[in-house]
Protein backbone atom coordinates (compact mmCIF):
# COMPACT_ATOMS: atom_id res chain seq x y z
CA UNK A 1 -4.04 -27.83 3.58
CA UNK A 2 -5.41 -31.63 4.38
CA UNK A 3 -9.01 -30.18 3.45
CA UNK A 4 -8.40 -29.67 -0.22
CA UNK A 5 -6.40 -33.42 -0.20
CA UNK A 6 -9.73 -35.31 2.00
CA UNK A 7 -12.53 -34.08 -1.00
CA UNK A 8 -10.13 -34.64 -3.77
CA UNK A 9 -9.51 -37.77 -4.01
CA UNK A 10 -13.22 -39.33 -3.42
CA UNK A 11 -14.03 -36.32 -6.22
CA UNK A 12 -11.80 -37.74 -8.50
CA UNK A 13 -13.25 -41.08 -7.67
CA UNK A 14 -16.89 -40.38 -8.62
CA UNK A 15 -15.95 -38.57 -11.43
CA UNK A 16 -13.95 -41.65 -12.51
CA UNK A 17 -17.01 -44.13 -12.12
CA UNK A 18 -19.51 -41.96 -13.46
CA UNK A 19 -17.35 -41.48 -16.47
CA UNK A 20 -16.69 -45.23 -16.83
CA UNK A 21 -20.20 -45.61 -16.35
CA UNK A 22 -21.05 -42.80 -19.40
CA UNK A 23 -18.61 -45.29 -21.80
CA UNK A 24 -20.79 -48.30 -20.84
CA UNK A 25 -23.90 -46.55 -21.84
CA UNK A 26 -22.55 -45.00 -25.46
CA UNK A 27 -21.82 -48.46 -25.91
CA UNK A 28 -25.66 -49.45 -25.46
CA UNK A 29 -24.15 -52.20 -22.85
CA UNK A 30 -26.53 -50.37 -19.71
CA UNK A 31 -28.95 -47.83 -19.69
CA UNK A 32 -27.79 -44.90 -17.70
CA UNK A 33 -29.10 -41.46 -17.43
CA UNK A 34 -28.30 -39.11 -20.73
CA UNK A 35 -25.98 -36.43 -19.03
CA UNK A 36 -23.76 -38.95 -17.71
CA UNK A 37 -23.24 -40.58 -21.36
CA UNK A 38 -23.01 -37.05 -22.60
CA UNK A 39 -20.57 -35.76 -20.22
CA UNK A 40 -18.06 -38.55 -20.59
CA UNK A 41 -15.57 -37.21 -22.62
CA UNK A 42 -15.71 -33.90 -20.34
CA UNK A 43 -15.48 -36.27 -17.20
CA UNK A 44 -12.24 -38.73 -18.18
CA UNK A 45 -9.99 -36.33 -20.62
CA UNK A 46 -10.22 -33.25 -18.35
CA UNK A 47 -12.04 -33.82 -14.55
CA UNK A 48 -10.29 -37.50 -13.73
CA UNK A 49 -6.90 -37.18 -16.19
CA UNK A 50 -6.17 -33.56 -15.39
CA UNK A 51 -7.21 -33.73 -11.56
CA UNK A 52 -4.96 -36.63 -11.04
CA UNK A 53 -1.98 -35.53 -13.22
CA UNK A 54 -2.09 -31.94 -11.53
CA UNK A 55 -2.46 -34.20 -7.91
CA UNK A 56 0.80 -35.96 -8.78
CA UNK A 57 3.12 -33.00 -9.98
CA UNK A 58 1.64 -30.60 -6.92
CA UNK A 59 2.01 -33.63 -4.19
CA UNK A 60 -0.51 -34.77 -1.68
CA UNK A 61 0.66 -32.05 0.73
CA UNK A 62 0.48 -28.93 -1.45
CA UNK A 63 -0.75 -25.93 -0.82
CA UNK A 64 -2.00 -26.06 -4.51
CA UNK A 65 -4.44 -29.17 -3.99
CA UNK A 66 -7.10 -26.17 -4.75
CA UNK A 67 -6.06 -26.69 -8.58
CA UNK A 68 -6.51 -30.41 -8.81
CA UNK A 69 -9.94 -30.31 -6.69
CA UNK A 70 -11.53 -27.55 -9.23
CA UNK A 71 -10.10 -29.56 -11.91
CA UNK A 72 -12.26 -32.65 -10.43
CA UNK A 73 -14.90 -30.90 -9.48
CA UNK A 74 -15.89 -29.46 -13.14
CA UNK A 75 -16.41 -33.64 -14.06
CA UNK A 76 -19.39 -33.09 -11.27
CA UNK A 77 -20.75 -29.77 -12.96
CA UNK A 78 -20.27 -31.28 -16.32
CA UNK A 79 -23.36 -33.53 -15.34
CA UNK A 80 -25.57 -30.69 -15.24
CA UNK A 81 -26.90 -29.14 -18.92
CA UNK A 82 -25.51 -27.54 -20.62
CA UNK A 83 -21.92 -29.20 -19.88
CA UNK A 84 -19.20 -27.79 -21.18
CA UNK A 85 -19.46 -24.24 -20.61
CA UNK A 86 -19.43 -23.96 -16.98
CA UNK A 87 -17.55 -27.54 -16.66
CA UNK A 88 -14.70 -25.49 -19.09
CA UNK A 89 -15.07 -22.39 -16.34
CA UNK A 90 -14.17 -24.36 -13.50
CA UNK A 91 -11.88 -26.71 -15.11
CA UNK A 92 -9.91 -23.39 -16.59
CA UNK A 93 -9.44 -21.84 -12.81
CA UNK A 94 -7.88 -25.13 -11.65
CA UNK A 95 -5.93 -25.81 -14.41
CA UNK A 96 -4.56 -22.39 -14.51
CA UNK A 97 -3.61 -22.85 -10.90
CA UNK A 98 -1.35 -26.21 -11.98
CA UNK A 99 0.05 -24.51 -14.96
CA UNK A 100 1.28 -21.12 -13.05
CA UNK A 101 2.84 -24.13 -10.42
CA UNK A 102 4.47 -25.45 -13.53
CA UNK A 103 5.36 -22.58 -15.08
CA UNK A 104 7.68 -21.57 -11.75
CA UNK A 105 9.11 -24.59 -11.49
CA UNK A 106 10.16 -24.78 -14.79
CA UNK A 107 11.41 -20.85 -14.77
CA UNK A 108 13.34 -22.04 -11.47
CA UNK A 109 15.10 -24.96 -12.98
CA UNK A 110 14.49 -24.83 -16.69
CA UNK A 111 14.84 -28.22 -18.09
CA UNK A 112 13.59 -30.15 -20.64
CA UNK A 113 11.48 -32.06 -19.22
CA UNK A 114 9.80 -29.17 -16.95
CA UNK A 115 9.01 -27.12 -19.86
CA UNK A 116 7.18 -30.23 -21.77
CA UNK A 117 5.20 -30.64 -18.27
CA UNK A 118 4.42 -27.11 -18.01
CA UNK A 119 3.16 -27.16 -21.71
CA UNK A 120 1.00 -30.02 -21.37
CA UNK A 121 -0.93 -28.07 -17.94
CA UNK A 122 -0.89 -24.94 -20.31
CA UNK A 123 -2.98 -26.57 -23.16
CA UNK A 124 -5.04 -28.29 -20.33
CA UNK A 125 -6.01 -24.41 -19.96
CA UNK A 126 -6.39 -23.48 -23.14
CA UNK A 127 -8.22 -26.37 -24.04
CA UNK A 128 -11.00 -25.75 -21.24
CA UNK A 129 -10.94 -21.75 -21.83
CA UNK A 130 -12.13 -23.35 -25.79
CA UNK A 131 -14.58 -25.31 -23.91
CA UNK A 132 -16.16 -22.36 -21.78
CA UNK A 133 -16.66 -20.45 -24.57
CA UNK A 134 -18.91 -23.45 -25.60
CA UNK A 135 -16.60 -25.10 -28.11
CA UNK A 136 -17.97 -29.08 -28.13
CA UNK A 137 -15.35 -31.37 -26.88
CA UNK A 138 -14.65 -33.46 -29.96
CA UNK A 139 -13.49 -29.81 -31.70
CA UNK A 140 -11.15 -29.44 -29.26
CA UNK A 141 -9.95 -32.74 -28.38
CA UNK A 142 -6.56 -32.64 -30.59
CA UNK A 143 -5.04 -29.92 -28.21
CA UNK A 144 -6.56 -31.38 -24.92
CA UNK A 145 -4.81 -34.20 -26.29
CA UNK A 146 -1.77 -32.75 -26.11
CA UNK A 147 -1.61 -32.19 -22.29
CA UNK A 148 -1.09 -35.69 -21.56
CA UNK A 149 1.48 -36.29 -24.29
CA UNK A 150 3.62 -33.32 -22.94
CA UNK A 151 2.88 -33.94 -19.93
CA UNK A 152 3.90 -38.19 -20.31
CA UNK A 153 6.70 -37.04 -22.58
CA UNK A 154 8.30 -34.46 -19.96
CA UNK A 155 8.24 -37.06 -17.42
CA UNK A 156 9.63 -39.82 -19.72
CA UNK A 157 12.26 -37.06 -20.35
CA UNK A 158 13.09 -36.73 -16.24
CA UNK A 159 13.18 -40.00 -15.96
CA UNK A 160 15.95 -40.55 -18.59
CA UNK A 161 18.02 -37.97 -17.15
CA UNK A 162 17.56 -39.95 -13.87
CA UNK A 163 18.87 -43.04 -15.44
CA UNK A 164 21.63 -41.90 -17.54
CA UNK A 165 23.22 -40.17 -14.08
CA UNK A 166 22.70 -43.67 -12.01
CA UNK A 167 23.77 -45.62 -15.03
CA UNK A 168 26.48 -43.86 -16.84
CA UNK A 169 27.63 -46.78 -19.03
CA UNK A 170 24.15 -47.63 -19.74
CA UNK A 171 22.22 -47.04 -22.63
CA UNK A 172 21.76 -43.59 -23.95
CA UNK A 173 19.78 -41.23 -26.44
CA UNK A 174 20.85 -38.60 -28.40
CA UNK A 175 18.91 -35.84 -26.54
CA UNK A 176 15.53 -34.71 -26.62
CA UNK A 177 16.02 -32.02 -29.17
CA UNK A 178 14.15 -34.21 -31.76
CA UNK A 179 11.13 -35.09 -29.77
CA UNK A 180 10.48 -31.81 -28.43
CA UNK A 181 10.39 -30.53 -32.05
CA UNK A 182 8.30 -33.54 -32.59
CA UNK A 183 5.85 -32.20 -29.45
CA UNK A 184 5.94 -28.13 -30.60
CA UNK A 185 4.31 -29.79 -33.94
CA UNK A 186 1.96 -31.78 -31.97
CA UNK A 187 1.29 -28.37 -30.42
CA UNK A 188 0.70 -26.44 -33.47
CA UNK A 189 -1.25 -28.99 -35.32
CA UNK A 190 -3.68 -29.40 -32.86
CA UNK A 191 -4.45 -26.19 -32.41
CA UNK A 192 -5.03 -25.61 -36.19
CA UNK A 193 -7.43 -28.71 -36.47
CA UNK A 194 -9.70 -27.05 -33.96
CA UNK A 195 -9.99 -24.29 -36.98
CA UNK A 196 -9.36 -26.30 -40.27
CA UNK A 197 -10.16 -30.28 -39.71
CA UNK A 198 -8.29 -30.46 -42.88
CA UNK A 199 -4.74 -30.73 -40.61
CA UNK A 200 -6.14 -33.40 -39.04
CA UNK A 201 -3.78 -36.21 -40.60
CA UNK A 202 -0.80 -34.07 -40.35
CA UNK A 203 -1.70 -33.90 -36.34
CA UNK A 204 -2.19 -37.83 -36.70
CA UNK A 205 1.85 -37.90 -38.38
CA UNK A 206 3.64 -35.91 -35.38
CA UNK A 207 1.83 -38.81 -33.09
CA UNK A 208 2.86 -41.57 -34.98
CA UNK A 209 6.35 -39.81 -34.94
CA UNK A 210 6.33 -39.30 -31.55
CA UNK A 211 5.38 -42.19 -30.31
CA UNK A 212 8.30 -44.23 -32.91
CA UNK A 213 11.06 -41.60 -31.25
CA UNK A 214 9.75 -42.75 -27.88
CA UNK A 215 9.88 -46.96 -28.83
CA UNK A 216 13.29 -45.89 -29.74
CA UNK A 217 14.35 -43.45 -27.21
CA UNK A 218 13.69 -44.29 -24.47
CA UNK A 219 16.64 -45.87 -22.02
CA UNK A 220 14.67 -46.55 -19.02
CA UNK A 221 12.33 -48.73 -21.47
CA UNK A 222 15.04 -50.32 -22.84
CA UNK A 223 16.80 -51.38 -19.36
CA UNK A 224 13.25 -52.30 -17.93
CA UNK A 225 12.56 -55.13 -20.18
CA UNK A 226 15.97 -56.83 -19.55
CA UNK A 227 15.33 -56.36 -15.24
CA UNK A 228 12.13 -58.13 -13.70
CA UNK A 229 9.22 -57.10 -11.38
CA UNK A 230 8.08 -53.75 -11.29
CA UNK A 231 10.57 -52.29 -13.50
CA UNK A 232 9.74 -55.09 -16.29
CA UNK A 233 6.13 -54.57 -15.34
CA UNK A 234 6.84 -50.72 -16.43
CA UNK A 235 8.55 -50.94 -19.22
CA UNK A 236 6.56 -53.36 -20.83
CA UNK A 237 3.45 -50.90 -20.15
CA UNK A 238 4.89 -47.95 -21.31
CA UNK A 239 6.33 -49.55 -24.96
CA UNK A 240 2.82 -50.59 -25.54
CA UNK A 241 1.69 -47.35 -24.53
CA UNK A 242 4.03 -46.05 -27.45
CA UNK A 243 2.70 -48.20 -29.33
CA UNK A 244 -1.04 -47.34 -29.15
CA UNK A 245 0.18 -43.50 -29.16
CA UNK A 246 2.01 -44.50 -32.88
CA UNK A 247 -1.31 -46.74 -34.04
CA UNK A 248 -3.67 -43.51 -32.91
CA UNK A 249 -1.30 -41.04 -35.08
CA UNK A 250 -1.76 -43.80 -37.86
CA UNK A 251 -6.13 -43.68 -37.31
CA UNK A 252 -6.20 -39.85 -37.14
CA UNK A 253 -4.16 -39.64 -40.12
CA UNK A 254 -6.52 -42.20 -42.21
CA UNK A 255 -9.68 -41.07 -40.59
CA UNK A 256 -11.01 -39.04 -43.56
CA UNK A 257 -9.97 -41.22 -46.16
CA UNK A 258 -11.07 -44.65 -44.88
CA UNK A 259 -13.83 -42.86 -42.75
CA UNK A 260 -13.18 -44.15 -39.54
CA UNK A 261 -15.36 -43.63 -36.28
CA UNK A 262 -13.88 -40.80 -34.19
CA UNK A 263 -14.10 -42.73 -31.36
CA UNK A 264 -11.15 -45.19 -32.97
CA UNK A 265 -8.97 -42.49 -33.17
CA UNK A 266 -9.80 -41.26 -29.63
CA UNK A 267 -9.90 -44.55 -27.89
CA UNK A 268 -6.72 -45.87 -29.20
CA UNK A 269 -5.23 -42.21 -28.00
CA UNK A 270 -6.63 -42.61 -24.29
CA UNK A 271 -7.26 -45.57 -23.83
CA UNK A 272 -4.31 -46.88 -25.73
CA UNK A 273 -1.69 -44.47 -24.74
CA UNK A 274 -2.18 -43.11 -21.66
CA UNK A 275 -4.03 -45.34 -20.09
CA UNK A 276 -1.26 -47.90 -20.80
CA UNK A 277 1.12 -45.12 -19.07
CA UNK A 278 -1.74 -44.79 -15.83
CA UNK A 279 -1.06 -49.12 -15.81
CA UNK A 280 2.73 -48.44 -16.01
CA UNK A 281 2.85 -45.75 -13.12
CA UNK A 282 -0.01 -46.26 -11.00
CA UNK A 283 1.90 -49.05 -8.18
CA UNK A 284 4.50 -46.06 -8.23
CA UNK A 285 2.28 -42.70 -7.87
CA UNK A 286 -1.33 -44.02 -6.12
CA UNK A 287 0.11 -45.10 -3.09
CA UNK A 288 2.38 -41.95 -2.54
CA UNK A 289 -0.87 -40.16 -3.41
CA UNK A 290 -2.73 -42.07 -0.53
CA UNK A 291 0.30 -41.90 1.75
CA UNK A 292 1.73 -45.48 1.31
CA UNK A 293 5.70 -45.04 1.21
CA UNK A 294 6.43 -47.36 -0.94
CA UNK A 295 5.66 -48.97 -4.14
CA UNK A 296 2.39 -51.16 -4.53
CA UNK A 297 3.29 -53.99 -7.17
CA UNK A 298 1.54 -57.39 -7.13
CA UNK A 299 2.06 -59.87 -10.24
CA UNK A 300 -1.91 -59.37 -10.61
CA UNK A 301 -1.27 -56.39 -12.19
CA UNK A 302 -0.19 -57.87 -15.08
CA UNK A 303 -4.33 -58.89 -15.50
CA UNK A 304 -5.07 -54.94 -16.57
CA UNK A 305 -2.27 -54.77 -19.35
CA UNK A 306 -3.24 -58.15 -20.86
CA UNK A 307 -6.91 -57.54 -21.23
CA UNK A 308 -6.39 -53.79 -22.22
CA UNK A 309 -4.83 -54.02 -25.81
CA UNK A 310 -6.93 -57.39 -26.78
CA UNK A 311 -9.95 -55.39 -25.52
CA UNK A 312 -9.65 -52.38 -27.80
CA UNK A 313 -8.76 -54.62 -31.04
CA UNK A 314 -12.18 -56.53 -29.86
CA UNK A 315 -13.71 -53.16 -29.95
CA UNK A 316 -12.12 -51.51 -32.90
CA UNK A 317 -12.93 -54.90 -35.27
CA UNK A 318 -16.68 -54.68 -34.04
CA UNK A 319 -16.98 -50.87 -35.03
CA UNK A 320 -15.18 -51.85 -38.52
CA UNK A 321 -16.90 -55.06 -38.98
CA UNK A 322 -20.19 -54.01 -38.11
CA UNK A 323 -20.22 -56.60 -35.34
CA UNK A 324 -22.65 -54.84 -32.50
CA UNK A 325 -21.70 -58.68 -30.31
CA UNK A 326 -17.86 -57.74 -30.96
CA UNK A 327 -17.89 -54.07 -30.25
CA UNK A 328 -19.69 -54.67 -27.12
CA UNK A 329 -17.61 -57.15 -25.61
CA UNK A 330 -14.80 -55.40 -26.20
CA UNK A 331 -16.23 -52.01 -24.39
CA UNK A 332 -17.12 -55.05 -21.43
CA UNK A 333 -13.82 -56.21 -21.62
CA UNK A 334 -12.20 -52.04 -21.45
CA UNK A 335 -14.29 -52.07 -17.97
CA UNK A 336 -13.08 -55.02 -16.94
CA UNK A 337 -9.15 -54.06 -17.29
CA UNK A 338 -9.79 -50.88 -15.58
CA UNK A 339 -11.29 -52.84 -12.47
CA UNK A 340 -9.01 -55.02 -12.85
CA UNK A 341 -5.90 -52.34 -11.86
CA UNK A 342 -8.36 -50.63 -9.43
CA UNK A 343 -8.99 -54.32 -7.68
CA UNK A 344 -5.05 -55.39 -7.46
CA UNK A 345 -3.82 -52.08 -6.48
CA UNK A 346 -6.59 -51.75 -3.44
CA UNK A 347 -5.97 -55.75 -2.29
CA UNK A 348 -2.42 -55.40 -2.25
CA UNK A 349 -2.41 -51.83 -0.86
CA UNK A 350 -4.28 -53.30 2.22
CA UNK A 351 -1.95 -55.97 2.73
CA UNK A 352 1.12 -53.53 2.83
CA UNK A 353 -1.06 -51.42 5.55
CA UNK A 354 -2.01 -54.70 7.31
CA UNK A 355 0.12 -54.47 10.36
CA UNK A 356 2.73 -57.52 10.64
């Protein structure tokens, strides 16, 4: 059982860095070797994301770490030609593995929130099953795209049922019915871009729906602000994290007309949205995942979340503007925020271990 957990998370790692590394080179900012720029999208929307989401719903001690570490693992194979096919193979097995844990959970206790998390895992598997039958990854990106936004939007949803039974006279939301709606859409549209690019924008309006219902529907978001230290550090990531998800809904949506980059659209989805949600969670879930019992926060944090948004304006002004000096910084300054959380999280990790 440790086994699986001990090669997982230096996996994940690599395939991290070399993907960070592959989004430095696109950029033209360092020369690195070719299959590491062209495996870059395989190696941070399915090998790091979907390793380290599956990592956090199975727990460090599952039996099911085998899911997560195949899921990681494919980021490694991705990195040697051709890439997606057998990347898609392994990536499928260990999704499937996280989606079937899901999947029972959710038939076990059948919320709301379990049945968006059990979605998202489930068009994590479609999505690479598309990509081992050698579908490129842009084509399918709009449904891999959807297993973070389930997946986010299911644990949003726990979270608010969490509140609203500590804090009965707090604030409250309607219900999910709306958003999940909002999410099935999501769902659907996605999956008929990969066949008609045409639905393209009407994928980009359930986004920028979804991520106005969340700005406004949130509780936990809403009662975070108002408190201080983590939880305001939280809350503040996650409404900007809304935010990008409503702006990337907005860029898909104009895309053909105002024919925008695809890497706009994509960026402001993943970099934007969730990464803005990894900022928001990652004092609560990395040190559980590295057996710290409680939560990492340091003030420094705060260094990741301002550089992040800044950053991708920076970026998204030098692709529009045809300012190479612009773009480029602001791909510099995207590394730099991402160091920036790995740096404060490690420093003050070691302090809590420090003995007293």
């Amino acid at each position: 059982m440790r086994e699986p957990r001990r090669l997982l998370l230096p996996v994940a790692a690599v395939a991290a860095l070399l993907g960070v590394i592959g989004g430095i080179g696109r950029s033209g900012l360092l020369p690195v070797p070719p299959q590491v720029s062209i495996s870059h999208e395989l190696l941070m929307t399915v090998a790091v994301l979907g390793s380290l989401i599956a990592l956090e719903r199975s727990g460090p001690n599952s039996p099911l770490l085998v899911g997560p570490l195949l899921i990681a693992a494919s980021g490694l194979i991705s990195l040697v030609p051709p890439a997606s096919p057998s990347a898609g193979a392994l990536a499928a097995a260990g999704s499937a593995v996280a989606a079937a844990s899901s999947l029972r959970d959710y038939g076990r206790y059948g919320s709301v929130a379990l049945g968006l998390i059990a979605g998202g895992f489930v068009a994590l598997v479609l999505s690479s099953v598309l990509l081992a039958l050698g579908l490129p990854v842009l084509q399918v990106l709009p449904l891999l795209m959807c297993f973070p936004l389930l997946v986010i939007a299911g644990e949003r949803a726990e979270l608010t049922a969490s509140f609203q039974r500590l804090r009965p006279g707090g604030p409250r939301t309607a219900g999910w019915r709306p958003a999940v709606i909002l999410l099935l859409l999501a769902v659907l549209t996605s999956s008929l871009s990969i066949l008609r690019h045409e639905v393209l924008p009407a994928f980009g309006a359930v986004l920028t729906a979804v991520g106005i219902w969340l700005m406004r529907g949130d509780p936990a978001v809403r009662a975070g602000i108002g408190a201080g230290g983590l939880h305001r550090y939280v809350a503040v990531n996650t409404l900007l994290g809304y935010a990008w998800l409503a702006a990337s809904g907005v860029f898909h949506m104009a895309a053909a007309a105002l024919d925008l980059p695809v890497q706009i659209r994509v960026h402001s989805f993943y970099l934007g949205f969730v990464f803005h949600a990894i900022v928001a969670h990652a004092p609560l879930i990395l040190p559980a995942l590295a057996g710290i019992r409680r939560p990492v926060f340091t003030g420094w944090l705060y260094a990741s979340t301002l550089l992040l948004t800044p950053s991708l304006a920076l970026r998204f002004a030098g692709i529009l503007m045809g300012l190479l000096a612009a773009y480029k910084l602001g791909v510099a300054l995207n590394a730099v925020s991402i160091a920036a959380l790995a740096i404060a999280l490690v420093s003050k990790a070691l302090q809590v271990r420090a003995p007293t």
